[in-house]
C-alpha atoms as a PDB file:
ATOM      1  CA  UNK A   1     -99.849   6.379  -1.968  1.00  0.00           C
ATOM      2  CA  UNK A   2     -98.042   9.491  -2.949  1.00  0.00           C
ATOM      3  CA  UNK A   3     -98.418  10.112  -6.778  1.00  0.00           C
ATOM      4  CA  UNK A   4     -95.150  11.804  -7.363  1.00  0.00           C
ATOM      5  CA  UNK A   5     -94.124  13.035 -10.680  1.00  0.00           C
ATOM      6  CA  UNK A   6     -90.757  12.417 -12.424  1.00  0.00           C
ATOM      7  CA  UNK A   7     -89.542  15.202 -12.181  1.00  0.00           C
ATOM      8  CA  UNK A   8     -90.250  15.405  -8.174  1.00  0.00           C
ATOM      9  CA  UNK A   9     -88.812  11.853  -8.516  1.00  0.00           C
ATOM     10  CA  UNK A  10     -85.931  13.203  -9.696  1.00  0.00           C
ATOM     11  CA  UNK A  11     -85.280  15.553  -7.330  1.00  0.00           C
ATOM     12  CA  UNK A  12     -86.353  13.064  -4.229  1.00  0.00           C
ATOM     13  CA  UNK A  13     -83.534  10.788  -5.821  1.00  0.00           C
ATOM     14  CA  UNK A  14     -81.275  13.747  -5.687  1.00  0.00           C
ATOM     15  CA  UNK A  15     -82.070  15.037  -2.168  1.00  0.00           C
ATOM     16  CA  UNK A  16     -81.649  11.089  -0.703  1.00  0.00           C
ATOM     17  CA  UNK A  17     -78.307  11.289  -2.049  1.00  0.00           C
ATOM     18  CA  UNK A  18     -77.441  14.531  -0.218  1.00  0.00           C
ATOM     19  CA  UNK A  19     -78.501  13.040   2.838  1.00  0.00           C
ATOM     20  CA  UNK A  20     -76.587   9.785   2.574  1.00  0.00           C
ATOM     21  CA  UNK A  21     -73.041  11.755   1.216  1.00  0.00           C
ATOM     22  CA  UNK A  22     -73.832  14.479   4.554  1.00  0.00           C
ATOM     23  CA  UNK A  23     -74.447  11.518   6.800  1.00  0.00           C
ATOM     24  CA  UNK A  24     -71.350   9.224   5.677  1.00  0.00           C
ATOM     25  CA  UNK A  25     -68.874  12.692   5.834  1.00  0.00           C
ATOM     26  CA  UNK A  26     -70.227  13.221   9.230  1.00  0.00           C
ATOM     27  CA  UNK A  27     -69.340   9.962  10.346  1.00  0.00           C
ATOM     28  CA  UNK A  28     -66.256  10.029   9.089  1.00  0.00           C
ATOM     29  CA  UNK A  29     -64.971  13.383  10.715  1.00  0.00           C
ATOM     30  CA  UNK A  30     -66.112  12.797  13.960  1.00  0.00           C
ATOM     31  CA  UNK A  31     -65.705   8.999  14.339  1.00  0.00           C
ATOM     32  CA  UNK A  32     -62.425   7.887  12.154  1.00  0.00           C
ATOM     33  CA  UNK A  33     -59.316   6.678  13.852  1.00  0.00           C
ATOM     34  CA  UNK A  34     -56.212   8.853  14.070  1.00  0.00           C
ATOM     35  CA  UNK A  35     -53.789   7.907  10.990  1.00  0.00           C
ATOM     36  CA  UNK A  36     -51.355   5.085  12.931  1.00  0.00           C
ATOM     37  CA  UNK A  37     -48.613   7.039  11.829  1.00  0.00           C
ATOM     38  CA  UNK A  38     -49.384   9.700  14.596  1.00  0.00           C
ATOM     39  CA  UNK A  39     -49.083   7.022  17.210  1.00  0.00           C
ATOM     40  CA  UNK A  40     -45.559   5.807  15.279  1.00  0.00           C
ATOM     41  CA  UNK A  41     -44.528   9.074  15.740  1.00  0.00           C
ATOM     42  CA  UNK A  42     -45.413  10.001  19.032  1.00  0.00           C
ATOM     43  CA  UNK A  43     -44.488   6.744  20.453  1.00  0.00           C
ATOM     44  CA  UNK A  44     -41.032   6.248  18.864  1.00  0.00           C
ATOM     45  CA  UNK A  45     -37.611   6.078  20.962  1.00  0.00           C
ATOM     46  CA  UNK A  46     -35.431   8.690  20.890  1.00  0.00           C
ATOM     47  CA  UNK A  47     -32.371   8.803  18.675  1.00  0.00           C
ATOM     48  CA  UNK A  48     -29.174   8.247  21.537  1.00  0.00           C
ATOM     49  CA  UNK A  49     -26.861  10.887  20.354  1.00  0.00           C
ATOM     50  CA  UNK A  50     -23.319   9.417  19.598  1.00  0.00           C
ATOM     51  CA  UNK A  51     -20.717   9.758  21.710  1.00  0.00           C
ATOM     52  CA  UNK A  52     -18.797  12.627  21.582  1.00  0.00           C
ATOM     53  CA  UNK A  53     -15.850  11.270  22.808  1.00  0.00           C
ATOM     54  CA  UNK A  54     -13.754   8.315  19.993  1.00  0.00           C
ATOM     55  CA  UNK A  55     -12.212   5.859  22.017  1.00  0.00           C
ATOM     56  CA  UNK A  56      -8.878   6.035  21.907  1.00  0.00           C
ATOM     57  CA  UNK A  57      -7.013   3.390  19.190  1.00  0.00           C
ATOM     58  CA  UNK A  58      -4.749   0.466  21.330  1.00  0.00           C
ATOM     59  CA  UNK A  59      -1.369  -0.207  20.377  1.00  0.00           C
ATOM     60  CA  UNK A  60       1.149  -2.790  22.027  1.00  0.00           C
ATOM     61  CA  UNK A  61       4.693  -1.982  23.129  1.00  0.00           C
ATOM     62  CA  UNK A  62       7.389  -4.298  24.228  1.00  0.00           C
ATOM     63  CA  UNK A  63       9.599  -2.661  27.857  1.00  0.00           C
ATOM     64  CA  UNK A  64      12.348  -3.721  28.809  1.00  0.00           C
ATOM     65  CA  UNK A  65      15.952  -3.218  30.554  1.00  0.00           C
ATOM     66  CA  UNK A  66      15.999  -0.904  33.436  1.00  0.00           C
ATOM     67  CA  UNK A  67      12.210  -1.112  34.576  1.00  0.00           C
ATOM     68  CA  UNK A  68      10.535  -2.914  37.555  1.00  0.00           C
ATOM     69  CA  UNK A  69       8.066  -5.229  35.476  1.00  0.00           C
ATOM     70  CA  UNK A  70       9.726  -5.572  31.774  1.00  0.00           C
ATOM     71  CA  UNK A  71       7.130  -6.966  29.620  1.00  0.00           C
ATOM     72  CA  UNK A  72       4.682  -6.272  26.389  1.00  0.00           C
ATOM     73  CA  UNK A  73       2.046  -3.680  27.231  1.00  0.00           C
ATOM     74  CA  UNK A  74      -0.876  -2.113  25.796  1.00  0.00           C
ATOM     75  CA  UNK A  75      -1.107   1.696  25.665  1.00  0.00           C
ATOM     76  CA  UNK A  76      -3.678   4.574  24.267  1.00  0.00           C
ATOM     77  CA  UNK A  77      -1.985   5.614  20.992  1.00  0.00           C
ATOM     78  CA  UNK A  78      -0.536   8.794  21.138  1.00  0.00           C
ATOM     79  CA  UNK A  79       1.724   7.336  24.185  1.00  0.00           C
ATOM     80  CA  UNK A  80       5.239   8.883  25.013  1.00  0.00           C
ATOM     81  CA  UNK A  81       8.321   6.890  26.407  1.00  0.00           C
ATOM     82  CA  UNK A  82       7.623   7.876  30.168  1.00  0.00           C
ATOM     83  CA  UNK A  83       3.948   6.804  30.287  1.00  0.00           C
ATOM     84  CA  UNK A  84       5.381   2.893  28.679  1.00  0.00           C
ATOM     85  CA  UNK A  85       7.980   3.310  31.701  1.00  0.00           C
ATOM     86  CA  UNK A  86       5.054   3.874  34.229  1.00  0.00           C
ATOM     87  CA  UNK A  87       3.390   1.218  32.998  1.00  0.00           C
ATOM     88  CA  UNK A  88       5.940  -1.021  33.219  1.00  0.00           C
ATOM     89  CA  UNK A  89       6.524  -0.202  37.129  1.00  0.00           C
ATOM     90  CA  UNK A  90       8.986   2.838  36.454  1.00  0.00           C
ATOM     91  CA  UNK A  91      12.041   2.975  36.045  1.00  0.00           C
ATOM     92  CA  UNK A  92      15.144   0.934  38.369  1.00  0.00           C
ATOM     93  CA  UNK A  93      17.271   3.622  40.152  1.00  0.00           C
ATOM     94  CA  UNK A  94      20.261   2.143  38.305  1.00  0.00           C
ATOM     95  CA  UNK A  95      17.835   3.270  34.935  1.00  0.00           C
ATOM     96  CA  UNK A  96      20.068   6.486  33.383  1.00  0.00           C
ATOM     97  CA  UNK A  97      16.965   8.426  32.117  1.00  0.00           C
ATOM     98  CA  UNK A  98      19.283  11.204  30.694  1.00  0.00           C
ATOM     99  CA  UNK A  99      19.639   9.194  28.078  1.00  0.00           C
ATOM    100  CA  UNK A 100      16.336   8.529  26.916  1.00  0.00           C
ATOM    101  CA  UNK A 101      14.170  11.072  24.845  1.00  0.00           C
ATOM    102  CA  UNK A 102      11.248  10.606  27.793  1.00  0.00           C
ATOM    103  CA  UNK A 103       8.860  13.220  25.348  1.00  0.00           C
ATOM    104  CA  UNK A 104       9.266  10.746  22.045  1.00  0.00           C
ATOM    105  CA  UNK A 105       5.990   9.220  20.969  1.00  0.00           C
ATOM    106  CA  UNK A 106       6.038   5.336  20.466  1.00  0.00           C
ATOM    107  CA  UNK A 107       3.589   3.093  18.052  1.00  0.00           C
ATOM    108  CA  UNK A 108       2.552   0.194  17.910  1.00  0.00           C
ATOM    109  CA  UNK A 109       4.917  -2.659  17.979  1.00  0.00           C
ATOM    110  CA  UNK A 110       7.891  -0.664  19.404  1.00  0.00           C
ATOM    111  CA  UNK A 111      10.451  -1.839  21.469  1.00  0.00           C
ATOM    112  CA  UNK A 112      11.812   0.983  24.388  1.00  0.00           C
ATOM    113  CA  UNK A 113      15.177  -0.280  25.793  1.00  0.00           C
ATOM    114  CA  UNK A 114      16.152   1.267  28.761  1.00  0.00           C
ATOM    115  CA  UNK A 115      19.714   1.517  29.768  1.00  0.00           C
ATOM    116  CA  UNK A 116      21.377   1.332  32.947  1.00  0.00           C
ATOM    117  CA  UNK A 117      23.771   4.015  34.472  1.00  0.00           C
ATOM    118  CA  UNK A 118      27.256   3.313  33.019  1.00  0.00           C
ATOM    119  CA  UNK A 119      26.662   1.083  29.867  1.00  0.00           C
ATOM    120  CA  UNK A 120      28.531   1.617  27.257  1.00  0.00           C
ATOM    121  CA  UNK A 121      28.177   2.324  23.368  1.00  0.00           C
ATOM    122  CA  UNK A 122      28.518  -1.240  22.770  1.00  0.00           C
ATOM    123  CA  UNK A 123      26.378  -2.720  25.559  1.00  0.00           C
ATOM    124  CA  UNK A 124      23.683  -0.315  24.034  1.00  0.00           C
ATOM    125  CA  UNK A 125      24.131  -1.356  20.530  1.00  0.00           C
ATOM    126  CA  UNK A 126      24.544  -4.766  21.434  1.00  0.00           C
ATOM    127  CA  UNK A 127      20.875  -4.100  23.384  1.00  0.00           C
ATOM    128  CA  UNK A 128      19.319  -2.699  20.196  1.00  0.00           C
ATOM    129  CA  UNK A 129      20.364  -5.924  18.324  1.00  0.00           C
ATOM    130  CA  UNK A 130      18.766  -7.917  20.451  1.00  0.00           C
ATOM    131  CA  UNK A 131      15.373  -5.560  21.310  1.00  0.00           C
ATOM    132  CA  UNK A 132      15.419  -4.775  17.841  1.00  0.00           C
ATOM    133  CA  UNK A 133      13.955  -1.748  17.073  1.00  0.00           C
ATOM    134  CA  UNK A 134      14.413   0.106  19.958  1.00  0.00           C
ATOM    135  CA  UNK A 135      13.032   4.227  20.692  1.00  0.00           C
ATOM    136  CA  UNK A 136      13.776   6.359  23.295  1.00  0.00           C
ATOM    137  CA  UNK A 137      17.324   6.126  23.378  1.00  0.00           C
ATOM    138  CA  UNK A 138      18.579   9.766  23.115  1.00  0.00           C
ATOM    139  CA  UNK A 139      21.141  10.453  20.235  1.00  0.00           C
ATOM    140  CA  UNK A 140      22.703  13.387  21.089  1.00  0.00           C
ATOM    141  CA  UNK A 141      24.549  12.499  24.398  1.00  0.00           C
ATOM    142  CA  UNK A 142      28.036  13.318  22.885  1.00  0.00           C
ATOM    143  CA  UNK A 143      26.471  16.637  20.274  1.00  0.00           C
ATOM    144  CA  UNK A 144      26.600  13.855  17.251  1.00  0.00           C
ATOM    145  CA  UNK A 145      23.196  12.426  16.260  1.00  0.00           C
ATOM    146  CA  UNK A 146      23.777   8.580  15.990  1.00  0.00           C
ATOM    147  CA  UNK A 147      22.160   7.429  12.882  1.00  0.00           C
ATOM    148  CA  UNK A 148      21.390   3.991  13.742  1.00  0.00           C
ATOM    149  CA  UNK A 149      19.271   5.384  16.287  1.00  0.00           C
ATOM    150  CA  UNK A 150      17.585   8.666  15.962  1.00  0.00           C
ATOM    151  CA  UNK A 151      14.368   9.237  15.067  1.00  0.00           C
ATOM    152  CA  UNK A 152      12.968  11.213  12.124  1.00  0.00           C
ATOM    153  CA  UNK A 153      12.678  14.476  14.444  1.00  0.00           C
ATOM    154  CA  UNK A 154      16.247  14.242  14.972  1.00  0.00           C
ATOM    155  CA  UNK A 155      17.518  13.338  11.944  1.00  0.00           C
ATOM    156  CA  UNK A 156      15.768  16.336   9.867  1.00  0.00           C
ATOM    157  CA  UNK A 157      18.254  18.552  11.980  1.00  0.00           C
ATOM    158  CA  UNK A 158      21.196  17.573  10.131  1.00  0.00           C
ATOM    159  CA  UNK A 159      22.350  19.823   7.601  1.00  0.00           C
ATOM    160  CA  UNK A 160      20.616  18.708   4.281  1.00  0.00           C
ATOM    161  CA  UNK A 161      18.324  15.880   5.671  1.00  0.00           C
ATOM    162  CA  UNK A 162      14.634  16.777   4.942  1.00  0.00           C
ATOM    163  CA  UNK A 163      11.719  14.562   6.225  1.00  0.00           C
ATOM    164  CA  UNK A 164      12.223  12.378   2.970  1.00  0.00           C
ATOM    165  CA  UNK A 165      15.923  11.485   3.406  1.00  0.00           C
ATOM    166  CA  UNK A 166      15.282  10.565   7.102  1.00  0.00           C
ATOM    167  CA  UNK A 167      12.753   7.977   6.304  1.00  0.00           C
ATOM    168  CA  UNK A 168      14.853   6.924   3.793  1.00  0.00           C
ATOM    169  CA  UNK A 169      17.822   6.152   6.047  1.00  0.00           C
ATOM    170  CA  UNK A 170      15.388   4.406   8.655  1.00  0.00           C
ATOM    171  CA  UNK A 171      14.483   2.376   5.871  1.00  0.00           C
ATOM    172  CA  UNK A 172      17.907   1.600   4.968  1.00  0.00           C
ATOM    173  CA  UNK A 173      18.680   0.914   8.608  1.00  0.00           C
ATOM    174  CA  UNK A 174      15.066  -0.941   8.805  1.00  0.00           C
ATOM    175  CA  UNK A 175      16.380  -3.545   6.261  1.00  0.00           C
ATOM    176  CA  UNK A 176      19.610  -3.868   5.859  1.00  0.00           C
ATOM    177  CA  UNK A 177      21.213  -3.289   9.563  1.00  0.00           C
ATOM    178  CA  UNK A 178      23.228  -0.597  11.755  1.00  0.00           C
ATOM    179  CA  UNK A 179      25.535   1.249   9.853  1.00  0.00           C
ATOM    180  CA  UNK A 180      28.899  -0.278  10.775  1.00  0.00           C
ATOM    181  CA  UNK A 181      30.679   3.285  10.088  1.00  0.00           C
ATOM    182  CA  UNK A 182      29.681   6.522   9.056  1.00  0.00           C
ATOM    183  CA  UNK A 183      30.723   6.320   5.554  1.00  0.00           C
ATOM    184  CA  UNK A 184      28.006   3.631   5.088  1.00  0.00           C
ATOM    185  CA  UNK A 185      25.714   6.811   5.265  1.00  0.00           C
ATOM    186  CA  UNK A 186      26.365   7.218   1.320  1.00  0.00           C
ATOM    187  CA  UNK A 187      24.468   3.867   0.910  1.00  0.00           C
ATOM    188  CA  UNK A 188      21.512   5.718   1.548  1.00  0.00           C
ATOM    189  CA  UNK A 189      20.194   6.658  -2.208  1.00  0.00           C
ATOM    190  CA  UNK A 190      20.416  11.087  -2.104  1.00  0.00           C
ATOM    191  CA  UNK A 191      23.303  11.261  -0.092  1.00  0.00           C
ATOM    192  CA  UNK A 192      26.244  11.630  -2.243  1.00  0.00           C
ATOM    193  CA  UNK A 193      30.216  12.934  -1.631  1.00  0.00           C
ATOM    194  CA  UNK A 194      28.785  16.595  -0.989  1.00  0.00           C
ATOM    195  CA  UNK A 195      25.931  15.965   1.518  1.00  0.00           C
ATOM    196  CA  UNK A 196      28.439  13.455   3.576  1.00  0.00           C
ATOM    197  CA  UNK A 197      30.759  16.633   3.813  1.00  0.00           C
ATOM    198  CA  UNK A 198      28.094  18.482   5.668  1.00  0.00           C
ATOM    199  CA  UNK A 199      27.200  15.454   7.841  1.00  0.00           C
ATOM    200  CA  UNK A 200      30.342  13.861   8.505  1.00  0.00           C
ATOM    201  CA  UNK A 201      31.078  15.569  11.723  1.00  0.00           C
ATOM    202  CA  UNK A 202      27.866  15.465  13.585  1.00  0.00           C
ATOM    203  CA  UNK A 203      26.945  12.034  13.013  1.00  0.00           C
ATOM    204  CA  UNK A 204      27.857   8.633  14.664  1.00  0.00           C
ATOM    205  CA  UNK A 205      27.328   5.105  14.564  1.00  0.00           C
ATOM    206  CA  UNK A 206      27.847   4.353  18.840  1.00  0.00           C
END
């Protein structure tokens, strides 16, 4: 038997606990597991990349009158008059496209009337009554802007009619009716004696 002293005790103690704190840091560098998280991150999906390209919004548009397949059709928004025609069949060869705006947008929920060769003023209006509210239909066929169907684009080129006064008189128009003369114009609240002075001869009600 080894008669160690205390101090060489001591210092035993102290070397046995080198050795163990060497041996269990060895162990642990050379034989621990990669962290999982390396494996999440090498083995997750990529990210798709969105789409770069929004799908066009729908809207729904009622045809009819001088078209091969009258009906209610959905369109891209963003539409214009001819591309609800072609959709519809195209137009009849009786169809008088001269009088339709074929450029002019249309939204959703709009009725596009279009007239045949020949039809009067009234047969028109009497169309818009019944189609209700009807786009397309050009308003300058005579150099007078017909207010009971022009658009805001052509309304703002009157003389004193800014974007605000238009929608204003489609409003009117929207809820109370066609304007059964010109006069009725004044009904609309801004126009007054002085702006129907300025209006009076290039606007219509057929």
């Amino acid at each position: 038997m080894f008669d160690f002293s205390k101090r060489e005790k001591i210092l035993l103690g102290l070397l046995l606990v080198l050795i163990i704190s060497v041996i269990s840091i060895s162990y642990y560098a050379f034989f621990r597991k990669e962290p999982e998280i390396a494996f999440k991150l090498q083995d997750e999906p990529a990210i798709p990349v969105a789409a770069s390209k929004v799908e066009a919004e729908k809207i729904v548009v009622h045809v009819a009158g001088a078209v091969k397949n009258p009906g209610v059709y959905t369109l891209d928004e963003g539409k214009r008059v001819k591309d609800a025609i072609e959709i519809a069949g195209g137009a009849l060869p009786e169809a008088d496209l001269l009088r339709l705006n074929l450029a002019q947008k249309i939204h959703d929920e709009d009725k596009l009337y279009v007239p045949k060769i020949g039809e009067t003023p009234e047969q028109l209006e009497q169309a818009n009554e019944s189609y209700g509210a009807t786009v397309g239909i050009s308003s300058k066929s005579d150099g007078k802007v017909n207010i009971n169907t022009a658009d805001e684009t052509e309304l703002i080129q009157l003389p004193g009619i800014g974007p605000a006064t238009a929608q204003k008189i489609i409003d009117y128009r929207t809820t109370n009716g066609f304007f059964k003369s010109i006069e009725d114009i004044k009904k609309v609240s801004g126009i007054g004696d002085k702006k129907f002075e300025q209006l009076k001869d290039k606007i219509r009600v057929k």
